[in-house]
N, C-alpha and C. Protein backbone atom coordinates (compact mmCIF):
# COMPACT_ATOMS: atom_id res chain seq x y z
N UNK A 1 -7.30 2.77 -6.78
CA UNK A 1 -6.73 1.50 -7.16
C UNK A 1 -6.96 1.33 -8.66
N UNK A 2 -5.92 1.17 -9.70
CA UNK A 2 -5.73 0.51 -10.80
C UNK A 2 -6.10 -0.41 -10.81
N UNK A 3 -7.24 -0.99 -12.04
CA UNK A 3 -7.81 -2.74 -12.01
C UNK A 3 -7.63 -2.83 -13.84
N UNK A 4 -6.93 -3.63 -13.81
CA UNK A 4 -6.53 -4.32 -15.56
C UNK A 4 -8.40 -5.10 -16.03
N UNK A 5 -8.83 -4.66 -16.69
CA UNK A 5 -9.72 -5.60 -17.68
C UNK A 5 -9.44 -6.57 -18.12
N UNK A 6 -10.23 -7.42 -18.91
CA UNK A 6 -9.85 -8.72 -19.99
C UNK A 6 -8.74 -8.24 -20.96
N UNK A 7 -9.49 -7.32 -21.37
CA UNK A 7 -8.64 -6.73 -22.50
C UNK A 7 -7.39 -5.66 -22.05
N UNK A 8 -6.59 -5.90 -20.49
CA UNK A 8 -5.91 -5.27 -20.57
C UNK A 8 -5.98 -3.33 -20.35
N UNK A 9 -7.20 -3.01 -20.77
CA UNK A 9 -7.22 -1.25 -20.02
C UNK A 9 -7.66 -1.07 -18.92
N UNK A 10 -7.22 -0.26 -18.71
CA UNK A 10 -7.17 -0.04 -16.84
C UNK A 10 -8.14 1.01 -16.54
N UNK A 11 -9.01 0.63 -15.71
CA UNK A 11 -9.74 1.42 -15.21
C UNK A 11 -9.82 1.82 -13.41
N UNK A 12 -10.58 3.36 -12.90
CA UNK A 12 -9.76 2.75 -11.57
C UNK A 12 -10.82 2.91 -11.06
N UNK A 13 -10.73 1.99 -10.05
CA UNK A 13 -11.70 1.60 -8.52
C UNK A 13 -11.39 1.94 -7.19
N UNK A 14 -12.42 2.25 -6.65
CA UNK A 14 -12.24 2.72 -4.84
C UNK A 14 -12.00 3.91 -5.17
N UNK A 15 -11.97 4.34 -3.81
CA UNK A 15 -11.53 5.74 -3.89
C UNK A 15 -10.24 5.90 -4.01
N UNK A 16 -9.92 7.34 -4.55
CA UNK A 16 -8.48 8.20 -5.31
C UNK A 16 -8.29 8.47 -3.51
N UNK A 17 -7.19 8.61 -3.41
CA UNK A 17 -6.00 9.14 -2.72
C UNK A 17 -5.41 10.41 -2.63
N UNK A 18 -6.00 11.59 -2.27
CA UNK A 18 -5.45 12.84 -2.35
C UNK A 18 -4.10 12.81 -1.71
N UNK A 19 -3.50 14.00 -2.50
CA UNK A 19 -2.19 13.35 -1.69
C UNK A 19 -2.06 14.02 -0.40
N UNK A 20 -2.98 15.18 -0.50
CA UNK A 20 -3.50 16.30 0.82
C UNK A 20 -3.74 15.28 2.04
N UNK A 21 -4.27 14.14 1.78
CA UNK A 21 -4.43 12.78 2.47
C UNK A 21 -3.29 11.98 2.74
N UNK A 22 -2.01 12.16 2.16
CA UNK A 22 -1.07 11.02 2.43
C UNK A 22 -0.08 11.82 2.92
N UNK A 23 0.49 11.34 3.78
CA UNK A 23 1.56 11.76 5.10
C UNK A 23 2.88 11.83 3.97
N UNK A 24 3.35 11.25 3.54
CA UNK A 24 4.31 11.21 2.50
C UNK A 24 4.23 12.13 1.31
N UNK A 25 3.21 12.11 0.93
CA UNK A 25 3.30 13.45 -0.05
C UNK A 25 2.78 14.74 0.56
N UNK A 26 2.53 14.89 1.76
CA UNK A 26 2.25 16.47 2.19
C UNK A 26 3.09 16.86 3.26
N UNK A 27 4.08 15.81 3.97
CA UNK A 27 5.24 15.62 4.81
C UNK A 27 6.73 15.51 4.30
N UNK A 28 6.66 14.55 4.37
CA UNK A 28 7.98 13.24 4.32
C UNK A 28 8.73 13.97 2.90
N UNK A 29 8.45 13.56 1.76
CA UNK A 29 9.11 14.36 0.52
C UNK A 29 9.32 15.68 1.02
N UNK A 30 8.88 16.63 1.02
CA UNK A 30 9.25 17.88 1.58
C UNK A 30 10.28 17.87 2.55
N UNK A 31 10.39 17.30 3.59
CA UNK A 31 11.21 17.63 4.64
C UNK A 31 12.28 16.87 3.97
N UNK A 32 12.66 15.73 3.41
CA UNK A 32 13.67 14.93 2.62
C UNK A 32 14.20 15.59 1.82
N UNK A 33 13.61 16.55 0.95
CA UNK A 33 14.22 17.42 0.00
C UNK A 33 14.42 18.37 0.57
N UNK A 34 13.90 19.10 1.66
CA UNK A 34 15.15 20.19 2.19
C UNK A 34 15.98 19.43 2.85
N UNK A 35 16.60 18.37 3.60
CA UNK A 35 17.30 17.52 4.04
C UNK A 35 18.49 17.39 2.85
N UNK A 36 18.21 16.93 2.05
CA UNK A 36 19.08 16.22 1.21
C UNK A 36 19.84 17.25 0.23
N UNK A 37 19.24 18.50 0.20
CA UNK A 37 19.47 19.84 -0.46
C UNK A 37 19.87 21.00 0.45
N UNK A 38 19.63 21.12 1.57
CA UNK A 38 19.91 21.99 2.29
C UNK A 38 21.57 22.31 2.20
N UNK A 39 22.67 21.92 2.33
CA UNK A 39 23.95 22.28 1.73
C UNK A 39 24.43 23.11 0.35
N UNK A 40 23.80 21.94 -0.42
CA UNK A 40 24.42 22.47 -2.12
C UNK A 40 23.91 21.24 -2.69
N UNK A 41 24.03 21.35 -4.30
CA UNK A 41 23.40 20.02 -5.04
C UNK A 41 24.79 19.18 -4.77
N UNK A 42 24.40 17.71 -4.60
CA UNK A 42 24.96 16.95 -4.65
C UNK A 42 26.08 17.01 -6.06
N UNK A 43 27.32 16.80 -5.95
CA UNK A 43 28.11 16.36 -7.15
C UNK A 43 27.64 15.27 -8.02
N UNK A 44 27.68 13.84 -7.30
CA UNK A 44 27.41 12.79 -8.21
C UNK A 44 26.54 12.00 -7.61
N UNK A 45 25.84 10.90 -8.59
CA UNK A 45 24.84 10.24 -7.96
C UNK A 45 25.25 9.54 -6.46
N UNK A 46 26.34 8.90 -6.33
CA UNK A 46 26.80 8.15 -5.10
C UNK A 46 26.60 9.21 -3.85
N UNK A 47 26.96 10.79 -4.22
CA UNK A 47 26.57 11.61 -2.91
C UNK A 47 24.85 11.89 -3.08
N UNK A 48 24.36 11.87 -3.75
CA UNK A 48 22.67 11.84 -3.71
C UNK A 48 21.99 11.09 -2.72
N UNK A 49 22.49 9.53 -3.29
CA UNK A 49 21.97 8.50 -2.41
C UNK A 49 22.99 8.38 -0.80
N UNK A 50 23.71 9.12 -0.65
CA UNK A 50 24.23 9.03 0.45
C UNK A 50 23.50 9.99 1.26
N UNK A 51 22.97 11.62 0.79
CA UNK A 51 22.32 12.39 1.34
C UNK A 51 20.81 11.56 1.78
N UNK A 52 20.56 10.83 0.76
CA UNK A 52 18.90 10.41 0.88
C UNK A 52 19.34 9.38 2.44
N UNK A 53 20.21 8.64 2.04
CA UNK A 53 20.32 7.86 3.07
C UNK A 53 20.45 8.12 4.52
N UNK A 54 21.16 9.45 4.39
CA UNK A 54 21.22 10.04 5.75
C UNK A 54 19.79 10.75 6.28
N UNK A 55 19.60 11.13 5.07
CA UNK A 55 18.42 11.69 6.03
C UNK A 55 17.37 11.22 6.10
N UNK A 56 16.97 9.49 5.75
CA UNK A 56 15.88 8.98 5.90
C UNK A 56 16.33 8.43 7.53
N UNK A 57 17.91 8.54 7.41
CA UNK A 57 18.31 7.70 8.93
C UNK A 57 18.07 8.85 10.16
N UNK A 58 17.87 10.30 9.43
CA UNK A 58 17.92 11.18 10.58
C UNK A 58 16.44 11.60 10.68
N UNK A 59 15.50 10.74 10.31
CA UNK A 59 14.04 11.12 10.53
C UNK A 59 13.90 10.86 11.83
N UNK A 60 13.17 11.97 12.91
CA UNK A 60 12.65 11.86 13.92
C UNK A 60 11.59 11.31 14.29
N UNK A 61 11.39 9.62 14.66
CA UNK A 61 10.30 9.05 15.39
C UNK A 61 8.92 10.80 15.47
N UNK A 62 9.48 11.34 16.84
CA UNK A 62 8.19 12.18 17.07
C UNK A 62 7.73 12.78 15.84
N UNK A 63 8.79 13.47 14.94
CA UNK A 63 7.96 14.05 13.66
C UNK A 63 7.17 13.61 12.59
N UNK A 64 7.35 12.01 12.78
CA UNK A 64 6.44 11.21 12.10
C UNK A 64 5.27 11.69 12.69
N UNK A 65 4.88 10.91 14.03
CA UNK A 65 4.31 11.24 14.89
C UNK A 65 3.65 12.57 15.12
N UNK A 66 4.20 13.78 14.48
CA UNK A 66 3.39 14.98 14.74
C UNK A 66 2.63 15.39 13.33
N UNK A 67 3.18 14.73 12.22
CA UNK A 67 2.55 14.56 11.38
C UNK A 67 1.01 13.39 10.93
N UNK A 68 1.41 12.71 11.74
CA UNK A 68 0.26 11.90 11.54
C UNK A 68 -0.96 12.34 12.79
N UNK A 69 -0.95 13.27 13.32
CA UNK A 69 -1.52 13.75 14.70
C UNK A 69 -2.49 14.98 13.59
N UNK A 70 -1.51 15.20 12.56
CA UNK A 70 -2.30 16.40 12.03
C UNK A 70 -3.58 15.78 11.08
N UNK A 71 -3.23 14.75 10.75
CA UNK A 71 -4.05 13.87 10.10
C UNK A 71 -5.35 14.29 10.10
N UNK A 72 -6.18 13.59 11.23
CA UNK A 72 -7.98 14.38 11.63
C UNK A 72 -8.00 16.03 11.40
N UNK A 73 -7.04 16.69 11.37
CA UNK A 73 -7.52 18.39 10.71
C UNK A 73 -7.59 18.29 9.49
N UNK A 74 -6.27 17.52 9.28
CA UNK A 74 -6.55 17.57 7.08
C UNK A 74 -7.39 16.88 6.70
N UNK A 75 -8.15 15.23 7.28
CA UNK A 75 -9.42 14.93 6.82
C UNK A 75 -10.40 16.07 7.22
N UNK A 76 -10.65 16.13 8.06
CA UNK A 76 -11.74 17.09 8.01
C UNK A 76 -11.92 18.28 7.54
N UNK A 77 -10.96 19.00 6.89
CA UNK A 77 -10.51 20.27 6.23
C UNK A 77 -10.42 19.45 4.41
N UNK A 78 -10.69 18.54 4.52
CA UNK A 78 -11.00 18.13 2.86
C UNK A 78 -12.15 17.71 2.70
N UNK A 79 -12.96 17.29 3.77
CA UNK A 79 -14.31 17.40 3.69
C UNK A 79 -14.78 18.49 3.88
N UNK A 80 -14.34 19.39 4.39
CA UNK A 80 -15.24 20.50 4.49
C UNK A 80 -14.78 21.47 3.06
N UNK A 81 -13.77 21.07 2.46
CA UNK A 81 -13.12 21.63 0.84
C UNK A 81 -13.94 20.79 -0.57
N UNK A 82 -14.90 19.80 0.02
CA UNK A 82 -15.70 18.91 -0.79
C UNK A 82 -14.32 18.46 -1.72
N UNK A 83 -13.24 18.39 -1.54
CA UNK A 83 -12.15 17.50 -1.88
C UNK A 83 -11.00 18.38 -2.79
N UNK A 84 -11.42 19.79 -2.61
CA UNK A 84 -10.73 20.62 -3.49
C UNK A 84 -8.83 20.68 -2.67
N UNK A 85 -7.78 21.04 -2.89
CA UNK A 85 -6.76 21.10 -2.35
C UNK A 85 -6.55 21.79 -1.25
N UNK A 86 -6.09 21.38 0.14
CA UNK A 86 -6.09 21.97 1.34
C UNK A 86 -4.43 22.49 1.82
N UNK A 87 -3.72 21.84 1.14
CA UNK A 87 -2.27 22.26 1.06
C UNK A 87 -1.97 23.56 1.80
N UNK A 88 -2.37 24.78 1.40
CA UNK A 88 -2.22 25.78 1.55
C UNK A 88 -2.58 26.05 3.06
N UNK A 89 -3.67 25.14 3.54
CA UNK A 89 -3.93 25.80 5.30
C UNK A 89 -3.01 24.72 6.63
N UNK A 90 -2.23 24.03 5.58
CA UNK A 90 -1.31 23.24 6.32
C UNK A 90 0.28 23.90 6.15
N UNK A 91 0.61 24.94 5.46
CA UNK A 91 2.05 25.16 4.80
C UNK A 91 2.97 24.86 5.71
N UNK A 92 3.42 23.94 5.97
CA UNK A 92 4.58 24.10 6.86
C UNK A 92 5.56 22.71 6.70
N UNK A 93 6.92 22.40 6.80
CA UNK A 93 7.36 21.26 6.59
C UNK A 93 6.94 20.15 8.28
């Protein structure tokens, strides 16, 4: 967490957020960008946000769900990494 001072500089508090820890950055982005890319690059911005749109609409309930199941291996595989990056023993979309 970001906390503003009197004077305005930011210092941060609580604990950091690995992203090895967040379902969205070790999931969700990944599978969205092969989703939204898997064809060809989009022509123009209006087909971008139409790809994003589709495929946030074609997210599968269970694959949320099987991702957040993996959850307790990747905490405990970053404690046992004393917090170093675990990415690599999860590779998979």
């Amino acid at each position: 967490m970001v906390v503003f001072t009197k004077d305005l500089s930011t210092k941060t508090r609580g604990p950091v957020i690995p992203p090895d820890l967040n379902p969205c950055d070790y999931r969700l982005w990944a599978w969205m960008k092969q989703r939204v890319y898997e064809e060809s690059m989009p022509n123009t911005l209006e087909e971008l946000r139409r790809r994003i749109l589709q495929a946030w609409d074609d997210l599968p309930t269970d694959l949320i769900q099987e991702w957040l199941r993996e959850f307790p291996a990747r905490l405990k595989k970053t404690i046992d990494n004393k917090g170093v990056q675990i990415q690599q023993y999860f590779n998979k979309i």
